[in-house]
N, C-alpha and C. Protein backbone atom coordinates (compact mmCIF):
# COMPACT_ATOMS: atom_id res chain seq x y z
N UNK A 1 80.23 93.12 43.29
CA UNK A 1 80.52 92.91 44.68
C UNK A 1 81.92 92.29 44.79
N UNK A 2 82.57 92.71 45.40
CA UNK A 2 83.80 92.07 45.85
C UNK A 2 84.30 90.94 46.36
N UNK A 3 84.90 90.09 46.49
CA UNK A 3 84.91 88.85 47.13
C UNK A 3 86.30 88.68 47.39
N UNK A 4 85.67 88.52 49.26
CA UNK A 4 86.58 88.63 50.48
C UNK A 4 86.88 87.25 51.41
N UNK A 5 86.86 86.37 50.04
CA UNK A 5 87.11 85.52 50.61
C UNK A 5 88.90 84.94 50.91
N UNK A 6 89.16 84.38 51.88
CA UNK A 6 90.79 84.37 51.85
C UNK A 6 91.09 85.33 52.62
N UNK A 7 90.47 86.65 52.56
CA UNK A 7 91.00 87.92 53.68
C UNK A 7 90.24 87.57 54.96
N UNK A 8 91.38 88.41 55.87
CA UNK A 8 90.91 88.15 57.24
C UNK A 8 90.20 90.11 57.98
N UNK A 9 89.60 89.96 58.47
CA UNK A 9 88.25 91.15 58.33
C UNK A 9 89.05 91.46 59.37
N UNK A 10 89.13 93.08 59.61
CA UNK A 10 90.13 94.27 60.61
C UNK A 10 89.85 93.85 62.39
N UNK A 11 88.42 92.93 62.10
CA UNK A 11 88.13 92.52 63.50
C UNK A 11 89.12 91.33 63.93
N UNK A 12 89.47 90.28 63.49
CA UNK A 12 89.95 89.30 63.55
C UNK A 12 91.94 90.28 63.49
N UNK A 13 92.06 90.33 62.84
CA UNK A 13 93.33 91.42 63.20
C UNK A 13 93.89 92.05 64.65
N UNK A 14 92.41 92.71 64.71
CA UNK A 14 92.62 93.52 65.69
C UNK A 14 92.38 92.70 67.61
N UNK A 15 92.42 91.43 67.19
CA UNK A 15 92.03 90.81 67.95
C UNK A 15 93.36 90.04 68.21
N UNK A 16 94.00 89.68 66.93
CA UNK A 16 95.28 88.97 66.92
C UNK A 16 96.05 90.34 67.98
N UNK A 17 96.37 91.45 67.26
CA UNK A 17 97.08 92.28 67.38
C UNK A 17 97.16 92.58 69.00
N UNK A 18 95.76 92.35 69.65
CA UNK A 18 95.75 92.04 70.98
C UNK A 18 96.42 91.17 72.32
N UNK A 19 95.77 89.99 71.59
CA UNK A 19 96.07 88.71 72.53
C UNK A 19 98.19 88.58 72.07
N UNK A 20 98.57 88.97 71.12
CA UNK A 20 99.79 89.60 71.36
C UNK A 20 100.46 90.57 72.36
N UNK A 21 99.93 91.39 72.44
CA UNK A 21 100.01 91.85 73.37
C UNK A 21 99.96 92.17 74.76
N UNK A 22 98.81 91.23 75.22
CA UNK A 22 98.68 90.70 76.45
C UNK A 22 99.71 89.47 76.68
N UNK A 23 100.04 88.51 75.42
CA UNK A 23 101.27 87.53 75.88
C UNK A 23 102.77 88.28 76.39
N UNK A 24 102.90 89.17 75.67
CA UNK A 24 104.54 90.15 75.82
C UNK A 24 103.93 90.97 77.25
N UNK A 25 102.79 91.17 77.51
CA UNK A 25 102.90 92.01 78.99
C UNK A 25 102.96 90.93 79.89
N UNK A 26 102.58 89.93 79.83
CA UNK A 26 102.47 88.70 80.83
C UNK A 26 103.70 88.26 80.83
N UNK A 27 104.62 87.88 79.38
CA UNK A 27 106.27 87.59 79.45
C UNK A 27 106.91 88.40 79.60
N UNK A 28 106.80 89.43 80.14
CA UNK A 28 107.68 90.87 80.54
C UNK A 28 107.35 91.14 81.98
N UNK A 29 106.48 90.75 82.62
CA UNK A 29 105.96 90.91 84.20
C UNK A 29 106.65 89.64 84.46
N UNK A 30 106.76 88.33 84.07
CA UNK A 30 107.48 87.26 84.33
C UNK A 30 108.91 87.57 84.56
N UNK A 31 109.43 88.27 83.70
CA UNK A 31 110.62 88.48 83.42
C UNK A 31 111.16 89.16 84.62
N UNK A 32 110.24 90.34 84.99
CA UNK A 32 110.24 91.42 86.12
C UNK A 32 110.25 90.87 87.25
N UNK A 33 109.57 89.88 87.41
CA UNK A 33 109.37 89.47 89.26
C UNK A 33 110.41 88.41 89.13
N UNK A 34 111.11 87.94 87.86
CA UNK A 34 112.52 86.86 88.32
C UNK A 34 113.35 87.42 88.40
N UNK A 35 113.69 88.88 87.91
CA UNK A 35 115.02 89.91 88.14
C UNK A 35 114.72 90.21 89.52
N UNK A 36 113.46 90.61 90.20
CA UNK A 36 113.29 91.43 91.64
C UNK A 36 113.68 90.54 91.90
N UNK A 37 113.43 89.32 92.69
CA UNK A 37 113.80 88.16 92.99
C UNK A 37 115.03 87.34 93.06
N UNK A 38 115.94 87.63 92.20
CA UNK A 38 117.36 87.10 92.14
C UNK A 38 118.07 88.04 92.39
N UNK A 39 117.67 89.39 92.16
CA UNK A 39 118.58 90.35 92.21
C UNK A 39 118.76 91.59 93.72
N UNK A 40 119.44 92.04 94.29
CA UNK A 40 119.58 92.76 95.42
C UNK A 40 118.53 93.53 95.64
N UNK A 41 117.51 94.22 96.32
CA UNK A 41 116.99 95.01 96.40
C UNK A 41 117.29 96.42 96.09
N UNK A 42 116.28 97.03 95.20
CA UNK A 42 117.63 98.64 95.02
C UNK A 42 117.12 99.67 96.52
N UNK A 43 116.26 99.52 97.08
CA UNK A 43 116.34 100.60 98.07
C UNK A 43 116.81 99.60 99.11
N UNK A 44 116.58 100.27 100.37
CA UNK A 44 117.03 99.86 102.06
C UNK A 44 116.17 99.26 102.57
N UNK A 45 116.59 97.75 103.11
CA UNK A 45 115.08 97.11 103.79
C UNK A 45 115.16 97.52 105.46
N UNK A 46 115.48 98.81 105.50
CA UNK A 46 115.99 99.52 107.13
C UNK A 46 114.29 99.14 108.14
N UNK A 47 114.53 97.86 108.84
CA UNK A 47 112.86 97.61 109.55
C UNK A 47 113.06 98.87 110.57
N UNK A 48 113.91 99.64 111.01
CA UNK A 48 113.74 100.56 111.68
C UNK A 48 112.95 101.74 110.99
N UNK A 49 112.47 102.05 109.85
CA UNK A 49 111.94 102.90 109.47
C UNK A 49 109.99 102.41 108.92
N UNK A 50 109.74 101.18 109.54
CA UNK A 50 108.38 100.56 109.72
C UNK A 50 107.92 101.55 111.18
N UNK A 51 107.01 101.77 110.37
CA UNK A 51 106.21 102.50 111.57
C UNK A 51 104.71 101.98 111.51
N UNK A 52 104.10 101.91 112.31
CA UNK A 52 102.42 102.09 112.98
C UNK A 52 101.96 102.68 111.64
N UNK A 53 100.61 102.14 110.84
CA UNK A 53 99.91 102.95 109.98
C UNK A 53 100.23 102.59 108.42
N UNK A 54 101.73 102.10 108.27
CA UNK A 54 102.25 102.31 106.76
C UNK A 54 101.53 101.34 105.80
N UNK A 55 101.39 101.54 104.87
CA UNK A 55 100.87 100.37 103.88
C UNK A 55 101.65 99.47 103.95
N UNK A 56 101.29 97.95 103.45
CA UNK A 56 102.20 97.13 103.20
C UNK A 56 101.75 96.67 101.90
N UNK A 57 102.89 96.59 100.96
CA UNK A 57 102.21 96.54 99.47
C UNK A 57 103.14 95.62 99.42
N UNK A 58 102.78 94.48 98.17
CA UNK A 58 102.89 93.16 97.88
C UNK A 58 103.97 93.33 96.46
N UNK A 59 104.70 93.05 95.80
CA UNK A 59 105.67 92.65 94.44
C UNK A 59 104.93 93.37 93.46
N UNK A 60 103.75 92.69 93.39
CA UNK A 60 102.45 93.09 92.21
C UNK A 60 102.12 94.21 92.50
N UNK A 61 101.89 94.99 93.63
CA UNK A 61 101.28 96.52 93.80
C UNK A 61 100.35 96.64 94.84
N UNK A 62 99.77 95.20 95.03
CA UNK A 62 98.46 94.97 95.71
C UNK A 62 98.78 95.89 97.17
N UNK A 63 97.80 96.50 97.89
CA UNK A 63 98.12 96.90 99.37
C UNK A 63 97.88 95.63 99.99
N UNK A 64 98.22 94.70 100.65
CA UNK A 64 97.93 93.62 101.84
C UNK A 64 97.53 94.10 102.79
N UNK A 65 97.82 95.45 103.33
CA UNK A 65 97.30 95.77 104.71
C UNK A 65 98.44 96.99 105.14
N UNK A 66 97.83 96.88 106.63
CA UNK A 66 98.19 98.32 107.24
C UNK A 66 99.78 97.47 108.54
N UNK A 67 100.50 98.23 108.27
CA UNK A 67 101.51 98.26 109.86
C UNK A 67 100.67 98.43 111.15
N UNK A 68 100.62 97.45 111.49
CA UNK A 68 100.63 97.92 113.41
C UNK A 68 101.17 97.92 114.23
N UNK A 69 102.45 96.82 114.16
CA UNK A 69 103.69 96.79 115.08
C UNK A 69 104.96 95.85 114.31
N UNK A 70 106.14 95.85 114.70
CA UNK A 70 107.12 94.61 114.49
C UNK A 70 107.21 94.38 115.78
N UNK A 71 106.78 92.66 115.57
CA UNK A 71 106.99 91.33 116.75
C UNK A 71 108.27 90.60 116.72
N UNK A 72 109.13 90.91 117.24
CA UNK A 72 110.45 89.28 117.03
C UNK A 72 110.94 89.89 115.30
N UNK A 73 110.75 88.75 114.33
CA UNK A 73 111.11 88.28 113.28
C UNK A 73 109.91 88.57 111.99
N UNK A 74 108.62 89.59 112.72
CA UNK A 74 107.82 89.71 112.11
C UNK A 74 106.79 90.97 111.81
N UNK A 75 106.27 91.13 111.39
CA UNK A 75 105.47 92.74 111.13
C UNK A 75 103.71 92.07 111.11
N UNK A 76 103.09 92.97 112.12
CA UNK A 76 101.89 91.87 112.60
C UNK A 76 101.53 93.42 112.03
N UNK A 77 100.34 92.97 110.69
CA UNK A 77 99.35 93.98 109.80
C UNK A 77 98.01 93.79 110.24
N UNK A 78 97.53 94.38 109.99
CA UNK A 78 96.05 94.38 109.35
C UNK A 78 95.42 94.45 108.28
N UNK A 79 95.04 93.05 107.94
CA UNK A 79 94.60 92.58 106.54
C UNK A 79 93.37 93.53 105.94
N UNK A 80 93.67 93.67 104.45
CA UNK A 80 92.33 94.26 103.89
C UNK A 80 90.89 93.17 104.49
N UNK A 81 90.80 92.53 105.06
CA UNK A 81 89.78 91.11 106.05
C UNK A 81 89.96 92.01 107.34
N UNK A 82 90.43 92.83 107.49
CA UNK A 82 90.18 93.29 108.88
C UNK A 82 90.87 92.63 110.42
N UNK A 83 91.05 91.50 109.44
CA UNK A 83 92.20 90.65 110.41
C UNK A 83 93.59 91.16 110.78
N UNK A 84 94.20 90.64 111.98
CA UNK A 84 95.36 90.81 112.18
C UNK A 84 96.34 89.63 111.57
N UNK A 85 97.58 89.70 110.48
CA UNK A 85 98.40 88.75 110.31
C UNK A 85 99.83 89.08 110.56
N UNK A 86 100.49 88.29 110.49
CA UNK A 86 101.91 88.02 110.68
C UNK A 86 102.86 87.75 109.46
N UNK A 87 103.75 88.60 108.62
CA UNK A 87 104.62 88.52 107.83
C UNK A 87 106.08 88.47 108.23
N UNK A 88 107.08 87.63 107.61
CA UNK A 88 108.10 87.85 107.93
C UNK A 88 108.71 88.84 107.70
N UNK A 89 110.01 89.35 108.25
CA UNK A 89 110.67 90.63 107.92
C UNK A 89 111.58 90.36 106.63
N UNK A 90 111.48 88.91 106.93
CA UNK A 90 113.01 88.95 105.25
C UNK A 90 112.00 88.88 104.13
N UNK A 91 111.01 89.36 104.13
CA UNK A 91 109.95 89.47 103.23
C UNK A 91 110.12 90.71 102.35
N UNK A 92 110.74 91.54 103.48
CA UNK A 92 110.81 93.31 102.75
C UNK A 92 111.58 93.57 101.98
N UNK A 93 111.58 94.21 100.67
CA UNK A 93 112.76 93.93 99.97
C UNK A 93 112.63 95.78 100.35
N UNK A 94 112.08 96.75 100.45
CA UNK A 94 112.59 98.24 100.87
C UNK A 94 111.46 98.97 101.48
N UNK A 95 111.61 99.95 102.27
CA UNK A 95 110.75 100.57 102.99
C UNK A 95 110.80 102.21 101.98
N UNK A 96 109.57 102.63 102.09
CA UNK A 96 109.96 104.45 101.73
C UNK A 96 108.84 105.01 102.67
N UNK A 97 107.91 105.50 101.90
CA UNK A 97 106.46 106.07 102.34
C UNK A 97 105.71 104.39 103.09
N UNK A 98 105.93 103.12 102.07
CA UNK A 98 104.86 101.91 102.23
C UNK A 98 106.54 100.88 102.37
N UNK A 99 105.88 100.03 103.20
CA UNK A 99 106.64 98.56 103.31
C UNK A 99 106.45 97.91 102.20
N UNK A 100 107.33 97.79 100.93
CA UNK A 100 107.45 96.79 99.94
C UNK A 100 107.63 95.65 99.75
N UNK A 101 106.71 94.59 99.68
CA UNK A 101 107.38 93.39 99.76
C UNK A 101 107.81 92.48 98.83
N UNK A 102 108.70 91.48 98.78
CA UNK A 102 109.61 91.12 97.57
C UNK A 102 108.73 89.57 97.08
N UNK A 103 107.68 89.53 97.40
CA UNK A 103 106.38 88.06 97.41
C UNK A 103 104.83 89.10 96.73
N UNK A 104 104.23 88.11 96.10
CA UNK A 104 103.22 88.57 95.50
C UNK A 104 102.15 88.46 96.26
N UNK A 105 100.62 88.92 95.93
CA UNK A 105 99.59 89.29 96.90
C UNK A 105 99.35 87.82 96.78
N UNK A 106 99.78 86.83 96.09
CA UNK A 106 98.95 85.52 96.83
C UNK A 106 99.82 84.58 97.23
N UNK A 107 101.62 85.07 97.08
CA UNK A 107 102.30 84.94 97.82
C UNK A 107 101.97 84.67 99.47
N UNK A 108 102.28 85.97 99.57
CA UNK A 108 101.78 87.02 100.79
C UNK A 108 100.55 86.14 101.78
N UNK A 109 99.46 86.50 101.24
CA UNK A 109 98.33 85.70 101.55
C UNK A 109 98.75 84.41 102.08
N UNK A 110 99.45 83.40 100.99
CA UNK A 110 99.30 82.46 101.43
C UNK A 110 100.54 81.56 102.45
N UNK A 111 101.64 83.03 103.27
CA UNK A 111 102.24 82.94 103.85
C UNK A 111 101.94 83.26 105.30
N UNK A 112 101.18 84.12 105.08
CA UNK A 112 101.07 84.82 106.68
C UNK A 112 99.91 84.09 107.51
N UNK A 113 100.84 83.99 108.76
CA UNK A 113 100.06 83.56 110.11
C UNK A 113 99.30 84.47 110.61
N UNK A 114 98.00 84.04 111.31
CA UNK A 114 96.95 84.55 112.04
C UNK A 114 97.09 84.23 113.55
């Protein structure tokens, strides 16, 4: 019989080889939302092209909700809650198909007025 003692078994490896990898995706998404963040927006934050209906998606990807109008200084959604909230406009870092915003979903969340 062999003796495996001192070696580390393909499970324990493959486990290292993991939680590596989840640290470099977590320090590489870090990395990502401090470049968006310091750096210019690359598309157009044109609020004239917010329309009625559009998604509003959060830094992270999350949808926050739907367009229903721009108020003043603000874009009043409808929360995945079914609620109506209030985001600021210097929030948008570019518009295309969905309103992008340059704050994360708990950002977001924990900015907007009701």
């Amino acid at each position: 019989m062999a003796d495996f003692r001192g070696q580390r078994s393909a499970d324990d490896s493959f486990a290292d080889a993991m939680r590596d990898t989840g640290t470099a995706v977590a320090e590489g998404f870090d990395l990502v939302k401090d470049r968006v963040r310091t750096k210019e927006p690359r598309g157009c934050a044109r609020l004239d092209d917010i329309v009625a209906g559009m998604d509003v998606v959060s830094l992270c990807g999350c949808c926050v909700g739907t367009v229903d109008h721009l108020e003043g200084n603000s874009i009043e959604l409808t929360g995945r809650d079914g609620r109506h909230h209030f985001i600021p406009v210097d929030t948008v870092a570019r518009v295309d198909a969905h309103v992008h915003l340059n704050t994360d979903v708990f950002e977001t969340k924990q900015g907007w007025g009701s």
